[in-house]
PDB file of N, CA and C in Angstrom:
ATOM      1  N   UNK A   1     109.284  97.420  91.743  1.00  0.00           N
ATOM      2  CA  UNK A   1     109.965  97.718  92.998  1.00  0.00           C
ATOM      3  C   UNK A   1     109.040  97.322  94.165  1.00  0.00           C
ATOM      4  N   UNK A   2     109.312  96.639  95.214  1.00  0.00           N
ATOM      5  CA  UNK A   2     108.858  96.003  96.226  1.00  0.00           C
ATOM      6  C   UNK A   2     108.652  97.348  97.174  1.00  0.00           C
ATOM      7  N   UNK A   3     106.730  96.872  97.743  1.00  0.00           N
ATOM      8  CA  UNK A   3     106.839  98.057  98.636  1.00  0.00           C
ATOM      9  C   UNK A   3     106.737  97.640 100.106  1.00  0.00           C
ATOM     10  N   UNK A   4     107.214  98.822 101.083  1.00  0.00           N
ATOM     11  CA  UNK A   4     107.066  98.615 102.462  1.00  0.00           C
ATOM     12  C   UNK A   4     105.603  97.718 103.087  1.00  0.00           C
ATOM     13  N   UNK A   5     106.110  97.197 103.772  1.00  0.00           N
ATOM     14  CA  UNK A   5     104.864  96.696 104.627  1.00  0.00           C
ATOM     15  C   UNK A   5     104.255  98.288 105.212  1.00  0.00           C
ATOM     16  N   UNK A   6     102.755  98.097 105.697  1.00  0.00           N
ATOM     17  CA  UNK A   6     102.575  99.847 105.995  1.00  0.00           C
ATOM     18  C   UNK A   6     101.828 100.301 104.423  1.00  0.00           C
ATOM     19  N   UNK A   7     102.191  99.869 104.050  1.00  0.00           N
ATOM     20  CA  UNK A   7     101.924 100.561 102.129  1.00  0.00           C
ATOM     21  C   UNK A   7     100.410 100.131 102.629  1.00  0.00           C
ATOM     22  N   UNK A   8      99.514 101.412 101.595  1.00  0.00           N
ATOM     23  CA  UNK A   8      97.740 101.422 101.969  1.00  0.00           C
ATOM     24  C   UNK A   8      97.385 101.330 100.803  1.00  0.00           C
ATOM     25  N   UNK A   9      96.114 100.619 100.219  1.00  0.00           N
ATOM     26  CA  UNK A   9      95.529 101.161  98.765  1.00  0.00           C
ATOM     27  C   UNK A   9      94.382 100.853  99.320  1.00  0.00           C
ATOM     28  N   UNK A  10      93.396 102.057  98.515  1.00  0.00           N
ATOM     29  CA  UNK A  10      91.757 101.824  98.395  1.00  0.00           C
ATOM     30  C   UNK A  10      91.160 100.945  97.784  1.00  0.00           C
ATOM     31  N   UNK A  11      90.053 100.617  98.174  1.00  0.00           N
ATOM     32  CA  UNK A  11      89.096  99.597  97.375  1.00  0.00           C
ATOM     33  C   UNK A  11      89.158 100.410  96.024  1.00  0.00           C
ATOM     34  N   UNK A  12      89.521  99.598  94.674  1.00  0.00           N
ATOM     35  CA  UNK A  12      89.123  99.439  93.533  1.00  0.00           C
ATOM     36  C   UNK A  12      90.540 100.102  92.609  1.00  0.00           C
ATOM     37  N   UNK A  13      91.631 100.473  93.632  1.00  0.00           N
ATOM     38  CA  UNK A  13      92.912 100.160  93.104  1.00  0.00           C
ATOM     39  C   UNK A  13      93.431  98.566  93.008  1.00  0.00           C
ATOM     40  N   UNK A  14      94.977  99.279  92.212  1.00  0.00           N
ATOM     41  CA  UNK A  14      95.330  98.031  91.892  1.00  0.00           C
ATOM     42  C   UNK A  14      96.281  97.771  93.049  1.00  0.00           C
ATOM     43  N   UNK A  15      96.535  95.968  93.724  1.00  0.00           N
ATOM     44  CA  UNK A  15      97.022  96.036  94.905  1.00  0.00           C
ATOM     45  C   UNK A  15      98.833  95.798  93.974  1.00  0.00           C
ATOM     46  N   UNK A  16      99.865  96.681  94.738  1.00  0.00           N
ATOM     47  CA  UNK A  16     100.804  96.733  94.750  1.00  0.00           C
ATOM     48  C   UNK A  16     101.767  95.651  94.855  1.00  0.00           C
ATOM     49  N   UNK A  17     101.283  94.805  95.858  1.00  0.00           N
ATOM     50  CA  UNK A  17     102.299  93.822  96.504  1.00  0.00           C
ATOM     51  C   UNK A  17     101.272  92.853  96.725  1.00  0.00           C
ATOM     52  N   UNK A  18     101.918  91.481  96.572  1.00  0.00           N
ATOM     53  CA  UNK A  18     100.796  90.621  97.453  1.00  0.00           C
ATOM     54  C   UNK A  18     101.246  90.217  98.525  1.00  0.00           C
ATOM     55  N   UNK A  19     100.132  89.752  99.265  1.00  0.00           N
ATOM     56  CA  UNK A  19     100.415  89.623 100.486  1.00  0.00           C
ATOM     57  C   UNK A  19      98.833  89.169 101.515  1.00  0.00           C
ATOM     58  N   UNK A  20      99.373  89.625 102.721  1.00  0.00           N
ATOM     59  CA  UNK A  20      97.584  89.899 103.896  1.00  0.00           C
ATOM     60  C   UNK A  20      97.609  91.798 103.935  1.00  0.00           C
ATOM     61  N   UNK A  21      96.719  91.643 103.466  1.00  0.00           N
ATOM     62  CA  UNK A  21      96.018  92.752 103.630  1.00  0.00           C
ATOM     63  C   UNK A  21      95.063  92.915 104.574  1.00  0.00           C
ATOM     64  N   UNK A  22      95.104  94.156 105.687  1.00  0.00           N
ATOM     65  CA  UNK A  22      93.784  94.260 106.878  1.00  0.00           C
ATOM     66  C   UNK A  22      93.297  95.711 106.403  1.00  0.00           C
ATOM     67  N   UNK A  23      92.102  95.762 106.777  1.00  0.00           N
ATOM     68  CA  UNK A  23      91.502  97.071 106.646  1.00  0.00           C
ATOM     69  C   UNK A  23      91.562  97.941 107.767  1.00  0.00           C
ATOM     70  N   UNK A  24      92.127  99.051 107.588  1.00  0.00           N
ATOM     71  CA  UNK A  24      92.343 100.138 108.438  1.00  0.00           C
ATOM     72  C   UNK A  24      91.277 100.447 109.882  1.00  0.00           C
ATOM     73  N   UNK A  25      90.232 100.536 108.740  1.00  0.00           N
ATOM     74  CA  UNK A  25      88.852 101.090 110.151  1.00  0.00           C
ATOM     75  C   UNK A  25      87.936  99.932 110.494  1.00  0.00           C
ATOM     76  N   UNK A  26      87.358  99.928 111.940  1.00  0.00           N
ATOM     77  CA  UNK A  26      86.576  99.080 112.269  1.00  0.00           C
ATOM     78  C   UNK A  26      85.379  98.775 111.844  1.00  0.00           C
ATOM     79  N   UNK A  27      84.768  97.826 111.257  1.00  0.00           N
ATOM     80  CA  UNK A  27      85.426  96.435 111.953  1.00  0.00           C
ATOM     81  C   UNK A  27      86.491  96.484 111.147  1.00  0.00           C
ATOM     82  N   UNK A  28      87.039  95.333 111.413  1.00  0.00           N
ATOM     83  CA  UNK A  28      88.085  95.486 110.356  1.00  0.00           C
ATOM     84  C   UNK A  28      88.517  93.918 110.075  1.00  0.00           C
ATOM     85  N   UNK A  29      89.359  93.393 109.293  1.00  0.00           N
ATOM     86  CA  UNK A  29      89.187  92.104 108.666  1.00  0.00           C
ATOM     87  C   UNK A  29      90.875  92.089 107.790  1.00  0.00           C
ATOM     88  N   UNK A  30      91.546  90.673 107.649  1.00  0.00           N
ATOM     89  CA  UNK A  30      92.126  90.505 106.727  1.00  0.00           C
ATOM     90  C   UNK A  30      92.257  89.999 105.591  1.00  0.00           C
ATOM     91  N   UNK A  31      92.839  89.790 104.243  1.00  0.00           N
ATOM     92  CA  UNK A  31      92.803  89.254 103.230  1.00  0.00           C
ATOM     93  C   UNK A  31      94.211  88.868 102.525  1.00  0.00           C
ATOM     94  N   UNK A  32      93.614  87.660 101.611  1.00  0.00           N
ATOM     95  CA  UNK A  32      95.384  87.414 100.908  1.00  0.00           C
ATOM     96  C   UNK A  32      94.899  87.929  99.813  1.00  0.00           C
ATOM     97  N   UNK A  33      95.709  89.122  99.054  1.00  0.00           N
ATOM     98  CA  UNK A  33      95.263  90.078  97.462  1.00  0.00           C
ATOM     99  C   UNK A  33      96.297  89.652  96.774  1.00  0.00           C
ATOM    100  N   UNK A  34      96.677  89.265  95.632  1.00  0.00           N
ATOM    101  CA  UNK A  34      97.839  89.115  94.869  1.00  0.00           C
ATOM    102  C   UNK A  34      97.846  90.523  93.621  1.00  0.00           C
ATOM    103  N   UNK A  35      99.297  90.665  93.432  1.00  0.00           N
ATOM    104  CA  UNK A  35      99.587  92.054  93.385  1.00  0.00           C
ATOM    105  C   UNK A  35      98.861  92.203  91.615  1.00  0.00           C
ATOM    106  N   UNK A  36      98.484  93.014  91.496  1.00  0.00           N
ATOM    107  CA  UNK A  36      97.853  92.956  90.057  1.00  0.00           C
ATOM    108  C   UNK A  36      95.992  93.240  90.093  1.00  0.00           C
ATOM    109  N   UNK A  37      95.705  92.643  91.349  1.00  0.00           N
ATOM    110  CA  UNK A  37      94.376  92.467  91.792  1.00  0.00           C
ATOM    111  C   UNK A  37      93.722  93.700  92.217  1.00  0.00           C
ATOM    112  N   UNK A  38      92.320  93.706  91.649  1.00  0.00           N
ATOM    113  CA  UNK A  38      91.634  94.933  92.154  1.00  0.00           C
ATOM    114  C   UNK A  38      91.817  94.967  93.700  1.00  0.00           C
ATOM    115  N   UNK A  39      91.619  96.204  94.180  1.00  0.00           N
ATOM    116  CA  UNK A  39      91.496  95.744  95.934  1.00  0.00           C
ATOM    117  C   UNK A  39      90.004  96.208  95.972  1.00  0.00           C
ATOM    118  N   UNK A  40      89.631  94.800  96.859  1.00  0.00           N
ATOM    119  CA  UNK A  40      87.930  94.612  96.969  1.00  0.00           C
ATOM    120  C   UNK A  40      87.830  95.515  97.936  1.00  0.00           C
ATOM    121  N   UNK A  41      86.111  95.677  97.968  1.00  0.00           N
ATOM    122  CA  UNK A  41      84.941  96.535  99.169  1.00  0.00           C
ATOM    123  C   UNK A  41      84.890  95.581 100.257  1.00  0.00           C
ATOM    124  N   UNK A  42      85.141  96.073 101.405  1.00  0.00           N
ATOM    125  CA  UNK A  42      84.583  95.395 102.494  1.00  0.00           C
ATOM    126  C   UNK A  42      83.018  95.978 102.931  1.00  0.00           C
ATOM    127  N   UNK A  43      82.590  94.722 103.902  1.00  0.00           N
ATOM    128  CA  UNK A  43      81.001  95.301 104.489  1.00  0.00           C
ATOM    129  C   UNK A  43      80.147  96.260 103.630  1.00  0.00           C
ATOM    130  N   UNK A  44      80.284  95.866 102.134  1.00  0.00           N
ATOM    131  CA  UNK A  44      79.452  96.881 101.407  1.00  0.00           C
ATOM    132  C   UNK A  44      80.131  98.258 101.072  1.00  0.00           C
ATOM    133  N   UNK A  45      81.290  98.537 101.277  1.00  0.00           N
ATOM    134  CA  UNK A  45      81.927  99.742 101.020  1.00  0.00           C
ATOM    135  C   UNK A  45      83.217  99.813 100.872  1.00  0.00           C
ATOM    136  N   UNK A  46      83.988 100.953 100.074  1.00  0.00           N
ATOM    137  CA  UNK A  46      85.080 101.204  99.946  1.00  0.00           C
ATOM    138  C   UNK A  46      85.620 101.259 101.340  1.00  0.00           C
ATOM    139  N   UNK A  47      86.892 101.092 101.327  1.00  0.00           N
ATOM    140  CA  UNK A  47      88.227 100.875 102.387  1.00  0.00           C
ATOM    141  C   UNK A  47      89.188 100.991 102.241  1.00  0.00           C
ATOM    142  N   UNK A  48      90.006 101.311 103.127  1.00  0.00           N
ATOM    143  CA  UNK A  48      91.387 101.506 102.994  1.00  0.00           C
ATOM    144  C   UNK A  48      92.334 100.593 103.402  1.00  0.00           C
ATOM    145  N   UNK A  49      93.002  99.485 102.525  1.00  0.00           N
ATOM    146  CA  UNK A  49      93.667  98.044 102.763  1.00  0.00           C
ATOM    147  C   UNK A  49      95.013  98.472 103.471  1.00  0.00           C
ATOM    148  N   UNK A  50      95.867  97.959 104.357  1.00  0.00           N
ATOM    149  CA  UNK A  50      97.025  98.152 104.469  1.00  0.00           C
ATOM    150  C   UNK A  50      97.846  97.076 104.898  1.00  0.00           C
ATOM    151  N   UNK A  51      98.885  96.803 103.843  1.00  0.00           N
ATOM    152  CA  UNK A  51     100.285  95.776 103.763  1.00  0.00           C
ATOM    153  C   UNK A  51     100.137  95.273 105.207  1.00  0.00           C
ATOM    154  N   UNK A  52     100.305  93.850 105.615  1.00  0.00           N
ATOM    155  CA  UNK A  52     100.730  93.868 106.891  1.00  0.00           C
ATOM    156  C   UNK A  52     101.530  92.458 107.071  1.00  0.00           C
ATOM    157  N   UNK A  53     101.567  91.557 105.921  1.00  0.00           N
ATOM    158  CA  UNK A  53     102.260  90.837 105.624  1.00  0.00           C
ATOM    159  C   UNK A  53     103.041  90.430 104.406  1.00  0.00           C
ATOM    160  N   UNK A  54     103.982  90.370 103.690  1.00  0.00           N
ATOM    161  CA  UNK A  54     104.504  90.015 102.243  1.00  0.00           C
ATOM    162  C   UNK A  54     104.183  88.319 101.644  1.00  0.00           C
ATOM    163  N   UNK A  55     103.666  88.209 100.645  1.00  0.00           N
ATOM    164  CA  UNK A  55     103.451  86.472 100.489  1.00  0.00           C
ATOM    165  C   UNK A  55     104.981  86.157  99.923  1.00  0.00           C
TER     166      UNK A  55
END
């Protein structure tokens, strides 16, 4: 089942949807994750990714 854009996962879940993914807190940065994929650490640390585009 396809999720909302808005949808969040932490570093070292599995990403839901693929798509661009940005990280919540500053700095902050985007990524293309394909759904199945661990969701990586930014700047050395866990993060909180959130949906902001669908591929």
């Amino acid at each position: 089942m396809p999720v909302p854009i808005g949808t969040t996962a932490r570093t070292g879940q599995t990403c839901p949807e693929s798509g661009v993914w940005e990280v919540v807190t500053a700095p902050s940065t985007t990524a293309p994750i394909a759904k199945g994929n661990t969701m990586p650490p930014y700047n050395g640390g866990a993060v909180t990714w959130r949906l902001i585009q669908k591929a």
